[in-house]
C-alpha atoms as a PDB file:
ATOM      1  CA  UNK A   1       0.000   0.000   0.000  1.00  0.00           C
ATOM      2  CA  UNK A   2       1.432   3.272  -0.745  1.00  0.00           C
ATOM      3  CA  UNK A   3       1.992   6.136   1.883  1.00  0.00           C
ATOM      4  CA  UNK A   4      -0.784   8.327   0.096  1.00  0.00           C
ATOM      5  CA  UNK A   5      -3.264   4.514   0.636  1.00  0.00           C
ATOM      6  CA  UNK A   6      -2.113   4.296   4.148  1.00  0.00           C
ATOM      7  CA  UNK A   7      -3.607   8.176   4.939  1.00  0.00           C
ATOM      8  CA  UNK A   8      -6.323   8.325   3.133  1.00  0.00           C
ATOM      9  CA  UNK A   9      -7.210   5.173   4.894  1.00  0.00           C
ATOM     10  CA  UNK A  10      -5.811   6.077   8.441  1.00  0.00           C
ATOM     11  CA  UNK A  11      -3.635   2.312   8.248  1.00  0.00           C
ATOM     12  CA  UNK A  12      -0.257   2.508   9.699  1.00  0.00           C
ATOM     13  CA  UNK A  13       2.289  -0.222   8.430  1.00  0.00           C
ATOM     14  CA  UNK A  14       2.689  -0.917  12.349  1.00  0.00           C
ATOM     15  CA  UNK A  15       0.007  -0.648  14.698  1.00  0.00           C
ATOM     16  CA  UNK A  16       1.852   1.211  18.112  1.00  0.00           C
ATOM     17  CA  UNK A  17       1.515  -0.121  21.598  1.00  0.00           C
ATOM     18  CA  UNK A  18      -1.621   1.006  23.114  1.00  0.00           C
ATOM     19  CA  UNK A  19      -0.716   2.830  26.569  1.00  0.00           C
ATOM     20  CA  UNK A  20      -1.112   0.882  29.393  1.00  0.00           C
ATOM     21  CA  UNK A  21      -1.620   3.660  31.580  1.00  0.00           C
ATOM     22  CA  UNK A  22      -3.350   6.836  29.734  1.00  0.00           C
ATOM     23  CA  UNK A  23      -1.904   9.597  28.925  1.00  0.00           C
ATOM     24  CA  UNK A  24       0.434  10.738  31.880  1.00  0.00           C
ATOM     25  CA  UNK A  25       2.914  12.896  31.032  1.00  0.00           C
ATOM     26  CA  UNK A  26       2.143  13.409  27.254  1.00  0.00           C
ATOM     27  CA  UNK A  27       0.639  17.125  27.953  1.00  0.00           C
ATOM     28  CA  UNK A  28       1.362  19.475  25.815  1.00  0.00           C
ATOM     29  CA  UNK A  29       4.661  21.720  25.448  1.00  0.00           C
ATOM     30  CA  UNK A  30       4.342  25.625  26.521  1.00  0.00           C
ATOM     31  CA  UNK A  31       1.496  26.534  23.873  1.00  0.00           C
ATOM     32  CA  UNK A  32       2.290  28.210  20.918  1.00  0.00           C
ATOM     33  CA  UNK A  33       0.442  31.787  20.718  1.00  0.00           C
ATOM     34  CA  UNK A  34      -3.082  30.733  18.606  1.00  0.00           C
ATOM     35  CA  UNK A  35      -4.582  33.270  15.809  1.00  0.00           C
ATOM     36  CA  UNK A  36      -7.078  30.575  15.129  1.00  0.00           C
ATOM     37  CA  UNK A  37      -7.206  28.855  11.489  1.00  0.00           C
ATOM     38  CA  UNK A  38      -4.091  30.855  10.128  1.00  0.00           C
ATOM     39  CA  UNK A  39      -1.570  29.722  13.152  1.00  0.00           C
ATOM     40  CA  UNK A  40       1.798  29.047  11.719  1.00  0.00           C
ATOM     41  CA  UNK A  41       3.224  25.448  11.546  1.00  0.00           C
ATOM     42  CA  UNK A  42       6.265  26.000  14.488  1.00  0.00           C
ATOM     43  CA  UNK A  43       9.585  27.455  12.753  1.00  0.00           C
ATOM     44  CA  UNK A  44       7.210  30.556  11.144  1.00  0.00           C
ATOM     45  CA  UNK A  45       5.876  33.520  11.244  1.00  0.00           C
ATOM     46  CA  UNK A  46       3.099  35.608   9.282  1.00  0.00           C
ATOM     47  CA  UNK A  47       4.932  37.758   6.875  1.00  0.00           C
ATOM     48  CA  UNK A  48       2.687  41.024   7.934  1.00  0.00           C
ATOM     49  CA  UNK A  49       3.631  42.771   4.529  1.00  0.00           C
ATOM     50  CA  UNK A  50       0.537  44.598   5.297  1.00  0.00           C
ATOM     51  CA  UNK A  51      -2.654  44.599   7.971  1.00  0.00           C
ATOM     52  CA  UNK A  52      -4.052  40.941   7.487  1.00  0.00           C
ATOM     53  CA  UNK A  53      -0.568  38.988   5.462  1.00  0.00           C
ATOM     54  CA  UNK A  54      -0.945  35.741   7.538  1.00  0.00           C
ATOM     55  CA  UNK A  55       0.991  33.647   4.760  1.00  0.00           C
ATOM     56  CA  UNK A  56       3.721  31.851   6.629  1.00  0.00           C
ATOM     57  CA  UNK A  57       7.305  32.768   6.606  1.00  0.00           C
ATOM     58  CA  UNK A  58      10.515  32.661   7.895  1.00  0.00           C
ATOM     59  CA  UNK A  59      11.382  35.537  10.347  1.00  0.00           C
ATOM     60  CA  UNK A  60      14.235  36.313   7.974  1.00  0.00           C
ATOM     61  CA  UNK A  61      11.339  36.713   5.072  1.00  0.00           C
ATOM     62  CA  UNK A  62       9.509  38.531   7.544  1.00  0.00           C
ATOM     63  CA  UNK A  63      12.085  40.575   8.120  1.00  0.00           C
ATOM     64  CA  UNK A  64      12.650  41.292   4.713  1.00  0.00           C
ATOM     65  CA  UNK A  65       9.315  42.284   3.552  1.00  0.00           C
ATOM     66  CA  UNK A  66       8.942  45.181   6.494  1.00  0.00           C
ATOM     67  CA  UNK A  67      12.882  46.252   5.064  1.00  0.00           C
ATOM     68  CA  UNK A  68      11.255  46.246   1.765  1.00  0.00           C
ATOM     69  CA  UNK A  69       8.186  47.965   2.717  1.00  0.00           C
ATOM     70  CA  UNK A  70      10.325  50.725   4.474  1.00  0.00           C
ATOM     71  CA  UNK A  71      12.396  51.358   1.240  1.00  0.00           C
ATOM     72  CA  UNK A  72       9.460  52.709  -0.947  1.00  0.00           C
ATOM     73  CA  UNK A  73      10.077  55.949  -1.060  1.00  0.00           C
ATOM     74  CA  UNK A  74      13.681  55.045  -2.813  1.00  0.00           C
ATOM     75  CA  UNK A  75      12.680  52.357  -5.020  1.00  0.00           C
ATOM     76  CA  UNK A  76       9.697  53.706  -6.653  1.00  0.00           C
ATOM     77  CA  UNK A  77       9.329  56.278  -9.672  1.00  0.00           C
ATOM     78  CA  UNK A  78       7.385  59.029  -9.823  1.00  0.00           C
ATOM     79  CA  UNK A  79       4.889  56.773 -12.212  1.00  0.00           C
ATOM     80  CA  UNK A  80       4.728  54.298  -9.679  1.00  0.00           C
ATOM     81  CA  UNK A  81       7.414  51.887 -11.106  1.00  0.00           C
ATOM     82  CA  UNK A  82      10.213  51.116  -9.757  1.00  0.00           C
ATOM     83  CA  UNK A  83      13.936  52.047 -10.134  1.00  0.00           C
ATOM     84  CA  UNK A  84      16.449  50.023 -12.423  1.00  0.00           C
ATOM     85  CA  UNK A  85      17.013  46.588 -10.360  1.00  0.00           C
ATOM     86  CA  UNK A  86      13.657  46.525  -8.832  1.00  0.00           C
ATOM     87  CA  UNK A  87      10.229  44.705  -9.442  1.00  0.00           C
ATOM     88  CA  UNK A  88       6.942  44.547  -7.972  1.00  0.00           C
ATOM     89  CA  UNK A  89       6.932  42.296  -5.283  1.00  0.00           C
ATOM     90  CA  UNK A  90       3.333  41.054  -6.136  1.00  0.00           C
ATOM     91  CA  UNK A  91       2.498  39.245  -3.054  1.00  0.00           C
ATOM     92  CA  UNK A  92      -1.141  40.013  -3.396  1.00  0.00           C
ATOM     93  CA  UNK A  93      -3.184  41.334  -6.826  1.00  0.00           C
ATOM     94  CA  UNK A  94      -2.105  45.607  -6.578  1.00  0.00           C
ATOM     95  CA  UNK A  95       1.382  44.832  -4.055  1.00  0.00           C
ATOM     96  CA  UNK A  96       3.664  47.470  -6.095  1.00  0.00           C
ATOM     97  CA  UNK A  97       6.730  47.341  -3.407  1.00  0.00           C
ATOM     98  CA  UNK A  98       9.500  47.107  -5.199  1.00  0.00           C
ATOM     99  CA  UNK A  99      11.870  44.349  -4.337  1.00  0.00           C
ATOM    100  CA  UNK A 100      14.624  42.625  -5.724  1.00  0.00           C
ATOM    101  CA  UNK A 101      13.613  39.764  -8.970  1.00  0.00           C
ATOM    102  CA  UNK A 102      15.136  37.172  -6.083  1.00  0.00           C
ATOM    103  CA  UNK A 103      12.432  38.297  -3.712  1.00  0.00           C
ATOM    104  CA  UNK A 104       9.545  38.456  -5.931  1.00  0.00           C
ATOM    105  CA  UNK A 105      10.548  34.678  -6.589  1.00  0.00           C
ATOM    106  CA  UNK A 106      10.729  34.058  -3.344  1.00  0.00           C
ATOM    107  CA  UNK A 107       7.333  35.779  -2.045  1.00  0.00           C
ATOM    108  CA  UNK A 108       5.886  33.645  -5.047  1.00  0.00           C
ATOM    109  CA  UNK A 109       6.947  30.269  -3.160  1.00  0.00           C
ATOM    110  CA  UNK A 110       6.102  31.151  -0.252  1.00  0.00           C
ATOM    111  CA  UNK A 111       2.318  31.798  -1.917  1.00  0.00           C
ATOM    112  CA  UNK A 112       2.613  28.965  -3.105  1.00  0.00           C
ATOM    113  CA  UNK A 113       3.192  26.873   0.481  1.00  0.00           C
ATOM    114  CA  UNK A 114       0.780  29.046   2.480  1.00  0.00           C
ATOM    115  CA  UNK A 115      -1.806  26.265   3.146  1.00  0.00           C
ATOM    116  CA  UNK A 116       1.538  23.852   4.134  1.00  0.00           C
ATOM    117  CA  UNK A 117       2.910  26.065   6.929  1.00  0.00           C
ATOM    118  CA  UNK A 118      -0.288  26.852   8.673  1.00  0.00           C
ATOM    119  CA  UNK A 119      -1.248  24.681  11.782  1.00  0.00           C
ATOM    120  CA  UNK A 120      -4.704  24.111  10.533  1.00  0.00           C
ATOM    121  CA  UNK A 121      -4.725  20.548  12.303  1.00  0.00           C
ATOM    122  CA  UNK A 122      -7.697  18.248  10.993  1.00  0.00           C
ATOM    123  CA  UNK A 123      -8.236  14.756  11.654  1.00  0.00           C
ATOM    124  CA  UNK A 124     -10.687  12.212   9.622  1.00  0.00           C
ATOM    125  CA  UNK A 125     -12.018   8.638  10.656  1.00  0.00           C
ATOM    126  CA  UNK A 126     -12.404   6.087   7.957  1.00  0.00           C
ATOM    127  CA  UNK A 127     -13.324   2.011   7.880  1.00  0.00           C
ATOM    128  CA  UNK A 128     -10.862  -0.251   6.507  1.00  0.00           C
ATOM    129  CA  UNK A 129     -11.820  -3.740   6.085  1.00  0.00           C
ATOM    130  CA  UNK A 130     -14.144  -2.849   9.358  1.00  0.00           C
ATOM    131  CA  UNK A 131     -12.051  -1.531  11.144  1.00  0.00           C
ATOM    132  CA  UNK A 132     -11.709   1.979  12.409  1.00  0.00           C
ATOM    133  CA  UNK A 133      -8.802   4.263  11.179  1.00  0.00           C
ATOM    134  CA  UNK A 134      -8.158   7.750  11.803  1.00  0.00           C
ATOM    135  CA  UNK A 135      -5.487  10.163   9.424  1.00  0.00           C
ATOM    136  CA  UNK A 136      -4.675  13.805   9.867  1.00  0.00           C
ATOM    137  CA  UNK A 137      -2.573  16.842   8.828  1.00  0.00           C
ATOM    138  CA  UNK A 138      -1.783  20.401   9.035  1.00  0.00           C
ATOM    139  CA  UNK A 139       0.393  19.298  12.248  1.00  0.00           C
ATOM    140  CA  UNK A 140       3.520  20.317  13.069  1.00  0.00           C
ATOM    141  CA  UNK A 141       6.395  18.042  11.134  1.00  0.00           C
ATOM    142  CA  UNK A 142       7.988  15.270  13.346  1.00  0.00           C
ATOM    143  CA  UNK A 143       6.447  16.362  16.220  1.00  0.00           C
ATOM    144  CA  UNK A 144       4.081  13.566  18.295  1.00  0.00           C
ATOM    145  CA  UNK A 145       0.002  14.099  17.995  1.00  0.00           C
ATOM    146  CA  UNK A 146      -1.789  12.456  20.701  1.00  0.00           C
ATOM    147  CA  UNK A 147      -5.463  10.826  19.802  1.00  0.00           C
ATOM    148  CA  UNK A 148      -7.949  10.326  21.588  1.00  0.00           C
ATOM    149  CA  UNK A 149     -11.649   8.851  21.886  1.00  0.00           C
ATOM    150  CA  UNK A 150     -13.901   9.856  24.558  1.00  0.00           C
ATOM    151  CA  UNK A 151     -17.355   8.938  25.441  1.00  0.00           C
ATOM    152  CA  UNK A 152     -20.108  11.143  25.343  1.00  0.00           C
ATOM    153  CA  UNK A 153     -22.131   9.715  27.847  1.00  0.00           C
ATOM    154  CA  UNK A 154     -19.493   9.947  30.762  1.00  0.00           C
ATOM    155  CA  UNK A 155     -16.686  12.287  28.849  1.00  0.00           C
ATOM    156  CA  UNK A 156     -14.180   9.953  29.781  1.00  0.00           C
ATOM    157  CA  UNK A 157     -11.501   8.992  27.506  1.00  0.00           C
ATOM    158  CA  UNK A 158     -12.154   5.276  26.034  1.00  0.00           C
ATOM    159  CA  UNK A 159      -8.804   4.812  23.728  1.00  0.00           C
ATOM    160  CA  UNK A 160      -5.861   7.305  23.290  1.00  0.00           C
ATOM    161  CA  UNK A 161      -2.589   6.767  21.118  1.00  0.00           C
ATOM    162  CA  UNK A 162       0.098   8.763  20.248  1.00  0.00           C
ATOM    163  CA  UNK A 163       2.026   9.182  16.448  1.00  0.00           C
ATOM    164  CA  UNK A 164       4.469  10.896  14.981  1.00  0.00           C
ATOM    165  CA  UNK A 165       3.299  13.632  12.048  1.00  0.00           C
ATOM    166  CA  UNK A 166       5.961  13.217   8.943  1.00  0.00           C
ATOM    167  CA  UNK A 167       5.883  14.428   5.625  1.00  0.00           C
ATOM    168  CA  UNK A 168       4.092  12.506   3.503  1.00  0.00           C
ATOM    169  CA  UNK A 169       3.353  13.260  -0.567  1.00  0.00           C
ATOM    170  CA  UNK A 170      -0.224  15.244  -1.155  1.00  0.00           C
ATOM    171  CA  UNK A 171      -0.866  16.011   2.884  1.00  0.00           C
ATOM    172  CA  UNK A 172       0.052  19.170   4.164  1.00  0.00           C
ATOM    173  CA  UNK A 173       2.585  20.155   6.749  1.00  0.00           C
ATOM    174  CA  UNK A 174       2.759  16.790   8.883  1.00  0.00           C
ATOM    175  CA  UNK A 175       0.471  13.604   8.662  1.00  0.00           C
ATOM    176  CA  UNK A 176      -0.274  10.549  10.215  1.00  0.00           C
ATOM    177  CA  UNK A 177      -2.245   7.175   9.412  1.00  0.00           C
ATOM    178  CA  UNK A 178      -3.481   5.228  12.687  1.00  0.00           C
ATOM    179  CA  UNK A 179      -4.712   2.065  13.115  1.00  0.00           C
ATOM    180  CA  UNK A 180      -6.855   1.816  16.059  1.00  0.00           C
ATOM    181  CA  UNK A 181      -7.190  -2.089  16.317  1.00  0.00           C
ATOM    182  CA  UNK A 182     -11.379  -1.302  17.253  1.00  0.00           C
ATOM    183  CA  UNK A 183     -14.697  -2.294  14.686  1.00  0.00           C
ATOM    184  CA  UNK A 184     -15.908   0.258  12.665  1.00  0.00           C
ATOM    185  CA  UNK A 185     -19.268  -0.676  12.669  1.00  0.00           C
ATOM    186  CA  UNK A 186     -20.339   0.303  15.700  1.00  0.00           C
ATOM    187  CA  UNK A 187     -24.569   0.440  16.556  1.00  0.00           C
ATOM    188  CA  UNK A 188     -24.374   4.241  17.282  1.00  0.00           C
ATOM    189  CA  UNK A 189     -22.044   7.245  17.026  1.00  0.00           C
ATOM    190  CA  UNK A 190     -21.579   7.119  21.042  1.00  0.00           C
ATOM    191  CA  UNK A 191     -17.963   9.010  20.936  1.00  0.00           C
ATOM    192  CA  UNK A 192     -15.894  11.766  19.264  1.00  0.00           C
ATOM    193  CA  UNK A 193     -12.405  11.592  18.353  1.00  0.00           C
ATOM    194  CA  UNK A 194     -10.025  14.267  18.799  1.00  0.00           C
ATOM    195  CA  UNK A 195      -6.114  14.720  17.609  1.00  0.00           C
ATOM    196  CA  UNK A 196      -3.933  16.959  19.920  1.00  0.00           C
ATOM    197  CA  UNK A 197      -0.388  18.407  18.023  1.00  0.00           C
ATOM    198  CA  UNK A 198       1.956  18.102  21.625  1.00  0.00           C
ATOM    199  CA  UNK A 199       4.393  20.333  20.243  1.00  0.00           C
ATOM    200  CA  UNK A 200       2.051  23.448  20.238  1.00  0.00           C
ATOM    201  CA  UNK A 201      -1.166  22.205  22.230  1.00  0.00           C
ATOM    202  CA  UNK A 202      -3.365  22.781  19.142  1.00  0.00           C
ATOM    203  CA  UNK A 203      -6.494  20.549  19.127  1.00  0.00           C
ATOM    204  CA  UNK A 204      -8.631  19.242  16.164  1.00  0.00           C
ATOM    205  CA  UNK A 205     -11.972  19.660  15.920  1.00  0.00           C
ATOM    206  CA  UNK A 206     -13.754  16.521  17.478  1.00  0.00           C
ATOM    207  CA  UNK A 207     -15.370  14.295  15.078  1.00  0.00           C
ATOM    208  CA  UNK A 208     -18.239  11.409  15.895  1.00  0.00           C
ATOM    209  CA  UNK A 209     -17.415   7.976  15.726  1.00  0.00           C
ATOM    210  CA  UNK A 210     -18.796   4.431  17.198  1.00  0.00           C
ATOM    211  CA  UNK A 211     -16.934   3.342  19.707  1.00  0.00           C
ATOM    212  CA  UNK A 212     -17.368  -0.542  20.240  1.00  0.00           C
ATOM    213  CA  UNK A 213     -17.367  -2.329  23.962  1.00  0.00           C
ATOM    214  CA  UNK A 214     -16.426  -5.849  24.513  1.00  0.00           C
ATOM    215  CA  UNK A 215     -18.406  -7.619  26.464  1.00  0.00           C
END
C-alpha cells in the first residue's frame, strides 16, 4: 500500500503499543500563541507585509518584507514603477513594493506553500476492512500528535494513542495514518475523536465515531 493509501485510509504499516496507563505525562509543550485557522506550523511567522498577510514565513522573510516595505520611497518612480534593479513584489493582486527579482521569486513560493505552513490541524475517521482508522494533517512536522476517543455519555476517555506527524506526498505540513485495532461498525455514534499536536497544544476539531465495547 502506498503512503498516500495508508492516509487516506488512516492504516499505519505498524500498529503502536496502546498505553497501558493513559496519557500521563504526554501534555502538551508551553502553547504556541493561537490566531485561530491561520496559526503558523512552528519554525514561522506571518509575513505582515501589510494589515491581514498571515501567509507563513521565515522571520528572515519577515524581516525582509517590512525592510522592503520601508524602502518605498527610494525604489519607486514618480509613475509608480520602480527604479532600475527593482520589481513589484506582487504578493497580493495591486502589491507594487518594489523588491529585488530574487524576492519576488521568493514571495511567489512562499504563496505557493501558504496552506503547508499553517497549523490548521484536521483529523478524519475512515473504515478499513471494518475496522476503524483515523489520518490527519496540518500538524507540526515530526512532532508527536496524541489521539484520543472519549465517550459522550461519561466524557471519559475510552482509547488514546500517540504518532508521529511526517511528511508525507499530497498532505500538508505533517500527517499521520493510525490504526486503532477497534470495529468500525459500531450500533451508534456514542464518541468523538479528537487529535492533539503536543508540540504546540493545538487541538482538532472533534469528530463522531462508534466506539465498540467488549463484552
Amino acid at each position: 500500500m502506498t503512503t498516500r493509501g495508508i492516509l487516506r485510509t488512516g492504516v499505519t504499516t505498524a500498529m503502536a503499543a496502546v498505553l497501558a496507563f493513559g496519557t500521563a505525562g504526554l501534555v502538551p509543550s508551553a502553547h504556541a500563541q493561537d490566531y485561530g485557522p491561520d496559526t503558523c506550523r512552528q519554525g514561522f511567522v506571518w509575513r505582515d507585509a501589510r494589515p491581514g498577510d498571515h501567509v507563513c514565513v521565515t522571520p528572515q522573510t519577515r524581516d525582509q518584507a517590512a525592510f522592503d516595505n520601508s524602502q518605498v520611497p527610494v525604489r519607486t518612480l514618480a509613475n509608480g514603477f520602480c527604479v532600475q534593479g527593482f520589481v513589484w513584489r506582487e504578493a497580493w493582486v495591486g502589491d507594487t513594493v518594489c523588491v529585488t527579482p530574487q524576492t519576488r521569486t521568493q514571495t511567489r513560493a512562499d504563496n505557493g506553500q501558504a496552506d503547508d505552513r499553517r497549523l490548521a490541524v484536521r483529523i478524519w475517521a475512515a473504515d478499513t476492512n471494518g475496522q476503524l482508522e483515523f489520518g490527519g494533517d496540518h500538524f507540526n512536522v515530526g512532532g508527536r500528535v496524541l489521539v484520543q476517543i472519549v465517550l459522550n455519555s461519561t466524557g471519559t476517555v475510552q482509547w488514546s494513542q500517540t504518532v508521529t506527524a511526517v511528511r508525507n506526498a499530497g498532505f500538508a505540513g505533517g500527517s499521520f495514518g493510525l490504526f486503532t485495532g477497534h470495529p468500525f461498525g459500531c450500533a451508534s455514534k456514542n464518541a468523538t475523536a479528537k487529535a492533539i499536536d503536543l508540540t504546540s497544544g493545538r487541538v482538532t476539531a472533534s469528530i463522531p465515531v462508534g466506539y465498540c465495547f467488549n463484552f
